[in-house]
PDB file of N, CA and C in Angstrom:
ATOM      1  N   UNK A   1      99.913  31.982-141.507  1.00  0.00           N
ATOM      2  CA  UNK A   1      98.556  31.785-141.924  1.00  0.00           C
ATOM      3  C   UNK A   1      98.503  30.873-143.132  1.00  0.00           C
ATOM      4  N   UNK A   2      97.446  30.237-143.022  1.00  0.00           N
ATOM      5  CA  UNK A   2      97.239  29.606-144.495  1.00  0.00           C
ATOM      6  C   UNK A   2      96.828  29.921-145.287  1.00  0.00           C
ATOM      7  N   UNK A   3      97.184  29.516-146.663  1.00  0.00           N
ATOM      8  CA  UNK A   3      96.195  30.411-147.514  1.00  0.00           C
ATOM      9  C   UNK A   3      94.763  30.244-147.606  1.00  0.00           C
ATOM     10  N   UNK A   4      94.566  29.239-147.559  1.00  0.00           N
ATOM     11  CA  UNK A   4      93.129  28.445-147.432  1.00  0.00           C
ATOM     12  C   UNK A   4      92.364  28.170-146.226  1.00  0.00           C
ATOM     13  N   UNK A   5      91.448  28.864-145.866  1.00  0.00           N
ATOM     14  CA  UNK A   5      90.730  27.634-144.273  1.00  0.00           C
ATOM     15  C   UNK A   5      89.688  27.039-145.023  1.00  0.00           C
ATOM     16  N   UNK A   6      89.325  25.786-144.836  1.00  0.00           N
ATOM     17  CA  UNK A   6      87.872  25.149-145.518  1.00  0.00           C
ATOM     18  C   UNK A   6      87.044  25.391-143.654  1.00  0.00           C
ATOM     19  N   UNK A   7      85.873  25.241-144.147  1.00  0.00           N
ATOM     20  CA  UNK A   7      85.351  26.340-143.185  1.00  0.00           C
ATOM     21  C   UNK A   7      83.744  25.256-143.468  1.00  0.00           C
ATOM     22  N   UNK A   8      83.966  24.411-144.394  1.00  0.00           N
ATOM     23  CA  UNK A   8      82.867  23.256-144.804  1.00  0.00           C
ATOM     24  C   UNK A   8      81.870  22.863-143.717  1.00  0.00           C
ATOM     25  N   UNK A   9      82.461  22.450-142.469  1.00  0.00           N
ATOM     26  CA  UNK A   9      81.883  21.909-141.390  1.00  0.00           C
ATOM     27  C   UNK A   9      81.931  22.782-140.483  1.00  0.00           C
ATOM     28  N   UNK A  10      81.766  23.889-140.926  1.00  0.00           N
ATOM     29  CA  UNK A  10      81.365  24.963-139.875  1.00  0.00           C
ATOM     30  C   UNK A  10      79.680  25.096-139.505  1.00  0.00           C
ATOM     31  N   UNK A  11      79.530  25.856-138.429  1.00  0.00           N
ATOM     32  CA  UNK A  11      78.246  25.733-137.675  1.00  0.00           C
ATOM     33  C   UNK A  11      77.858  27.332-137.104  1.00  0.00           C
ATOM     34  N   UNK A  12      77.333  28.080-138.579  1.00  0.00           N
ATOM     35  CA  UNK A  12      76.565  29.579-138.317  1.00  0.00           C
ATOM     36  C   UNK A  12      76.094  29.467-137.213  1.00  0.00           C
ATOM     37  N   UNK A  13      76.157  30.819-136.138  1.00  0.00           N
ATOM     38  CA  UNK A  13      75.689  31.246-134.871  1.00  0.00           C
ATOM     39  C   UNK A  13      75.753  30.048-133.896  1.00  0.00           C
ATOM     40  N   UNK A  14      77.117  29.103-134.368  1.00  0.00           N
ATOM     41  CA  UNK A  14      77.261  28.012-132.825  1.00  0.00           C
ATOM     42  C   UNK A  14      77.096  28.911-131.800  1.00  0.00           C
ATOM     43  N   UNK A  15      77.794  29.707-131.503  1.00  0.00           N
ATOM     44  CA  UNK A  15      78.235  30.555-130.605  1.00  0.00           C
ATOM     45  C   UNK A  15      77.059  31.994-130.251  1.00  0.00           C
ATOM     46  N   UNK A  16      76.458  32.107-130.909  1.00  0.00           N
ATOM     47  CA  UNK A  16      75.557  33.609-130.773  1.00  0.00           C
ATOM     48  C   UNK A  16      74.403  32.853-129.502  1.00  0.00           C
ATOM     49  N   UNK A  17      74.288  34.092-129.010  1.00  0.00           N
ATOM     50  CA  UNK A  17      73.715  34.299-127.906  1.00  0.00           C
ATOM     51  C   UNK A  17      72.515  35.398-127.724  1.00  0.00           C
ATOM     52  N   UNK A  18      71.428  35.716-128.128  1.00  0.00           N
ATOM     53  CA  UNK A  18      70.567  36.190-127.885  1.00  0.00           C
ATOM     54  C   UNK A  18      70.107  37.019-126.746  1.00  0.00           C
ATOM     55  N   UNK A  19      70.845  36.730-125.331  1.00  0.00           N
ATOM     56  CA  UNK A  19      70.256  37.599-124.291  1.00  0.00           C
ATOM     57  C   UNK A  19      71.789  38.087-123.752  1.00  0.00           C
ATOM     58  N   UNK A  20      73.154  37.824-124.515  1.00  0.00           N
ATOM     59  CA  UNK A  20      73.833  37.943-124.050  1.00  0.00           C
ATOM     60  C   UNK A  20      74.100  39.941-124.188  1.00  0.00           C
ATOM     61  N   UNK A  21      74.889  40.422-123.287  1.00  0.00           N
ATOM     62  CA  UNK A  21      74.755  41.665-123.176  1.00  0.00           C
ATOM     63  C   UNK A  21      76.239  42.195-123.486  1.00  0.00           C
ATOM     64  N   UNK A  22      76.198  43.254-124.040  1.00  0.00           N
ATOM     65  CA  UNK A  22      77.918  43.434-123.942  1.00  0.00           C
ATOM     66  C   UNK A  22      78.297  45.154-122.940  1.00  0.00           C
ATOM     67  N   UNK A  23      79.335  44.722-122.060  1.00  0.00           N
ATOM     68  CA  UNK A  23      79.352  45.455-121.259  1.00  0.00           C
ATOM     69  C   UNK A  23      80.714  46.554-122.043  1.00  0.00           C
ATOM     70  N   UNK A  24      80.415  47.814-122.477  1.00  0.00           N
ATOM     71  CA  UNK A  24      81.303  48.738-122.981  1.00  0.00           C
ATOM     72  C   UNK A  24      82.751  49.055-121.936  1.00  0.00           C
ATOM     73  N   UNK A  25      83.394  49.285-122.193  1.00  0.00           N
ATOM     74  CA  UNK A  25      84.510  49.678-121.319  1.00  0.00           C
ATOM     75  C   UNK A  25      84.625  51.013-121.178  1.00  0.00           C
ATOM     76  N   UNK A  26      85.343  51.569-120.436  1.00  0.00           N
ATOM     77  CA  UNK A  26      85.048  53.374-120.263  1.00  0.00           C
ATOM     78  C   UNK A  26      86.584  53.326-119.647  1.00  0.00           C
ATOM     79  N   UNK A  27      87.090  54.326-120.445  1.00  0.00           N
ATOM     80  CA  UNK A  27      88.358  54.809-120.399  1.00  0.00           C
ATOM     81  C   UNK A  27      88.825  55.782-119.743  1.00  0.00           C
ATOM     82  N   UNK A  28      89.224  56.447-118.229  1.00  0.00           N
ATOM     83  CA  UNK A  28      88.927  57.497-118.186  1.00  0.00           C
ATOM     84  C   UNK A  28      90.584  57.922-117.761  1.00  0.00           C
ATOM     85  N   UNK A  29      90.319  59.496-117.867  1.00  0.00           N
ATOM     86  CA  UNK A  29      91.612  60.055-118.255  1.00  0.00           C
ATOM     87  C   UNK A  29      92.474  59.831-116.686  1.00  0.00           C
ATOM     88  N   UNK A  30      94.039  60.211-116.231  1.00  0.00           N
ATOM     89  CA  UNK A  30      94.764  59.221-115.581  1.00  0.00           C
ATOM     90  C   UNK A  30      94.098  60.277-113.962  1.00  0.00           C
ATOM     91  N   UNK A  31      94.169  61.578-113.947  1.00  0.00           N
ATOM     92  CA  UNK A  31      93.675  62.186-112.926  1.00  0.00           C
ATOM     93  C   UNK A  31      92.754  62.099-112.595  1.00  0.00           C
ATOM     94  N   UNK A  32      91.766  61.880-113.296  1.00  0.00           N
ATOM     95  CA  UNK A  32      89.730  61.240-113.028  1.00  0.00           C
ATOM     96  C   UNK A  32      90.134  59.801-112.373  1.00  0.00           C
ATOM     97  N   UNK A  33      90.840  59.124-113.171  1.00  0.00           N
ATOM     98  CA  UNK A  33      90.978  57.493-112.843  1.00  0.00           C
ATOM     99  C   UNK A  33      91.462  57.752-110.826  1.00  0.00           C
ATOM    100  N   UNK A  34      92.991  58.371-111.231  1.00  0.00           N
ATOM    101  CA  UNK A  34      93.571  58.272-109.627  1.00  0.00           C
ATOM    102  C   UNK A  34      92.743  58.891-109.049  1.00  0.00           C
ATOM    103  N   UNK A  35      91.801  60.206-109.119  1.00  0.00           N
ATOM    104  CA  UNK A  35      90.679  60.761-107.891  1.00  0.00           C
ATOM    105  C   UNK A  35      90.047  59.258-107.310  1.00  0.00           C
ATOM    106  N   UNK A  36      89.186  59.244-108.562  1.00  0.00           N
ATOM    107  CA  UNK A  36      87.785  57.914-107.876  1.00  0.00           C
ATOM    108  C   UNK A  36      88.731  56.605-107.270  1.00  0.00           C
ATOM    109  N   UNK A  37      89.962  56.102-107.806  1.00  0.00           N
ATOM    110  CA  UNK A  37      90.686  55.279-107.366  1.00  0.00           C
ATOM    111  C   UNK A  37      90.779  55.415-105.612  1.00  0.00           C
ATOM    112  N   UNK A  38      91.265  56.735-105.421  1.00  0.00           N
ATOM    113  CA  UNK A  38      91.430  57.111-103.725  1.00  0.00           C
ATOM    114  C   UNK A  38      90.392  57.697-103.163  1.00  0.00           C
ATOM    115  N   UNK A  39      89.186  57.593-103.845  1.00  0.00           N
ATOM    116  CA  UNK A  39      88.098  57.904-102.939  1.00  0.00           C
ATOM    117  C   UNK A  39      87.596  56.525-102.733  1.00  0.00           C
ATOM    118  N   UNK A  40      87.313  55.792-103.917  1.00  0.00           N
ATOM    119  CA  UNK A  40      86.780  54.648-103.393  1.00  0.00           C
ATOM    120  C   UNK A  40      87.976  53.631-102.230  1.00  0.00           C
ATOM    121  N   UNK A  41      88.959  53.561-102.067  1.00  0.00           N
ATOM    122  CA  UNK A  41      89.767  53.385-101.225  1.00  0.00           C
ATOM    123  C   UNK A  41      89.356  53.376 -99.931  1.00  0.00           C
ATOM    124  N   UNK A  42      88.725  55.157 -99.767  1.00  0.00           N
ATOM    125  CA  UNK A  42      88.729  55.950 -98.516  1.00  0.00           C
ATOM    126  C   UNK A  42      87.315  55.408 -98.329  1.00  0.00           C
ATOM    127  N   UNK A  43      86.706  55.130 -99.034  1.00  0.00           N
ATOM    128  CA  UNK A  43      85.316  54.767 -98.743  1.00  0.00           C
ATOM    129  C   UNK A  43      84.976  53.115 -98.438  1.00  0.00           C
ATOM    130  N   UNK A  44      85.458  52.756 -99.032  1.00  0.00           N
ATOM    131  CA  UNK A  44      85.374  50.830 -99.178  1.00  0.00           C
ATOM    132  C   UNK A  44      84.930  50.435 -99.812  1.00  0.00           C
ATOM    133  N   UNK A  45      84.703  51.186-101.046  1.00  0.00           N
ATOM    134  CA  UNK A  45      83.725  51.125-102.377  1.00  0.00           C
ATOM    135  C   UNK A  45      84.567  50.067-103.179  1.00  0.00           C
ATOM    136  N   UNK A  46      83.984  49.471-104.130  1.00  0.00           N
ATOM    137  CA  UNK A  46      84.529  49.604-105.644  1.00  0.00           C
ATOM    138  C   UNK A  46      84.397  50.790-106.395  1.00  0.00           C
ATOM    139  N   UNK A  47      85.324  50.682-107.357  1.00  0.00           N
ATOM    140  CA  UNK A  47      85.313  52.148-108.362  1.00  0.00           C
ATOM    141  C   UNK A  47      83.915  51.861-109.085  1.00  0.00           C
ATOM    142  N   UNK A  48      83.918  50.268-109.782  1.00  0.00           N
ATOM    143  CA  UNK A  48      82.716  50.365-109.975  1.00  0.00           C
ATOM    144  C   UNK A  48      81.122  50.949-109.529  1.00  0.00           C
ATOM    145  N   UNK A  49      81.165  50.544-108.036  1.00  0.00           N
ATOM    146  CA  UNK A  49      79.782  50.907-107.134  1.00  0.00           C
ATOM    147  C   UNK A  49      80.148  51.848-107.389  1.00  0.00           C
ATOM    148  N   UNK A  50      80.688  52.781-107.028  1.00  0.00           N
ATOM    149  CA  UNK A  50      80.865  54.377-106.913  1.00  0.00           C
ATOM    150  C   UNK A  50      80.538  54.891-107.979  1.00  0.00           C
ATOM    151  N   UNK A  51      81.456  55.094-109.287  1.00  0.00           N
ATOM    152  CA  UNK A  51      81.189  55.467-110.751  1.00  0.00           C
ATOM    153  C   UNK A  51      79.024  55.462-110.775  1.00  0.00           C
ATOM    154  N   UNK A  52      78.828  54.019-110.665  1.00  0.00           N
ATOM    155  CA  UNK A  52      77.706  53.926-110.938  1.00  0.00           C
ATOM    156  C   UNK A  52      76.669  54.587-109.874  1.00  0.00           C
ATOM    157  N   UNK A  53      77.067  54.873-108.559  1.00  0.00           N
ATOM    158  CA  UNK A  53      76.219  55.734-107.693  1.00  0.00           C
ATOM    159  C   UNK A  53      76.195  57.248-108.003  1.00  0.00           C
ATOM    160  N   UNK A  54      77.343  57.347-109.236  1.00  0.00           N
ATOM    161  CA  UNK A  54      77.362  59.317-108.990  1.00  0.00           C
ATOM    162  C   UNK A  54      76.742  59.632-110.694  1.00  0.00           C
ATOM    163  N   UNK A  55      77.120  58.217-111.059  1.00  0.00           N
ATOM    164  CA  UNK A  55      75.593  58.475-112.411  1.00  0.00           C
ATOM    165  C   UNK A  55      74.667  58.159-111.891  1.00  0.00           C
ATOM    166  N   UNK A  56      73.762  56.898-111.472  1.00  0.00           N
ATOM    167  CA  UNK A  56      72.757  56.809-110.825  1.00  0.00           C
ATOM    168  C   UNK A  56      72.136  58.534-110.324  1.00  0.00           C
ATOM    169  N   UNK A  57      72.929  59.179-109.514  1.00  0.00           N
ATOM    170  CA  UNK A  57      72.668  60.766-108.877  1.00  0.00           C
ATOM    171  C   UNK A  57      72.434  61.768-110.166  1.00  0.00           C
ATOM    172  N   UNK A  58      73.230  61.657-111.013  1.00  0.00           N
ATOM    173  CA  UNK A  58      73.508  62.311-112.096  1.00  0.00           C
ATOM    174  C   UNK A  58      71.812  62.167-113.157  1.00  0.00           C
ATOM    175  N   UNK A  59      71.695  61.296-113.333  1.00  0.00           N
ATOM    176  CA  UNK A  59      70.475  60.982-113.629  1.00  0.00           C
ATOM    177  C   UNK A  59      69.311  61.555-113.427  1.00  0.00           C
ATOM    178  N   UNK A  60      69.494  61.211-111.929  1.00  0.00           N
ATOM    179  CA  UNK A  60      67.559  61.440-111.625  1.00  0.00           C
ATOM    180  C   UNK A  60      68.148  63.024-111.287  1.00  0.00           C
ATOM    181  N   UNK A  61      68.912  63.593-111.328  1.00  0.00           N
ATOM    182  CA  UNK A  61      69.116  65.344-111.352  1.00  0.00           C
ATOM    183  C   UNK A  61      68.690  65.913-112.539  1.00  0.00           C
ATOM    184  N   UNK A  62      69.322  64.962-113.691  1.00  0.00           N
ATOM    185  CA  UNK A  62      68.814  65.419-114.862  1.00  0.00           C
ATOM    186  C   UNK A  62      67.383  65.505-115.226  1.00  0.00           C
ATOM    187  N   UNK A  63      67.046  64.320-114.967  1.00  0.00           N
ATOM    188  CA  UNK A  63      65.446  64.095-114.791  1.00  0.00           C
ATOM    189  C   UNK A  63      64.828  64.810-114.424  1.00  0.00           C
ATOM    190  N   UNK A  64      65.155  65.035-112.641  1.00  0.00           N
ATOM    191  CA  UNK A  64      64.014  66.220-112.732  1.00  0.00           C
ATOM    192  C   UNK A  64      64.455  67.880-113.251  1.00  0.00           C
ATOM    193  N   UNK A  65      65.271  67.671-113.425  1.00  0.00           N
ATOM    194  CA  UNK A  65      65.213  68.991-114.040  1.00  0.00           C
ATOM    195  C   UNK A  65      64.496  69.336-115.303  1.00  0.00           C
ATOM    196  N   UNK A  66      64.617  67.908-116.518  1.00  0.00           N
ATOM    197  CA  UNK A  66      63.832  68.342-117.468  1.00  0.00           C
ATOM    198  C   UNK A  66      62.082  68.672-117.268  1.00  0.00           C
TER     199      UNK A  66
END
C-alpha cells in the first residue's frame, strides 16, 4: 500500500445508483441447504423459485391469520 492516495480528481457518487437494489444473501444451515437442494432437484425447480414459493405461502398464512 501506499502511504498516500491523492484522491484530487476523484468524482463523489460516480458510481451511486439510486434505484439500484441490493439483494441480501441467506445462509442456510448444511441440512436445510441439502433438503431444498434435493427437493428442488426432484421437482425441476430452482432452490431459488422454491425458497421463494414456501415464503410467498408462509406469508399470506401469516396474513390471514393476523
Amino acid at each position: 500500500m501506499k502511504a498516500e492516495y491523492d484522491f484530487s480528481k476523484g468524482e463523489r457518487g460516480k458510481f451511486y445508483d439510486p434505484k439500484a437494489v441490493f439483494n441480501l444473501p441467506i445462509y442456510l444451515e448444511k441440512d436445510v441447504d441439502e433438503f431444498i437442494r434435493k427437493l428442488a432437484d426432484e421437482k425441476g425447480k430452482d432452490v431459488e423459485e422454491l425458497v421463494n414459493e414456501w415464503l410467498r405461502s408462509s406469508i399470506q398464512l401469516i396474513q390471514n391469520v393476523q
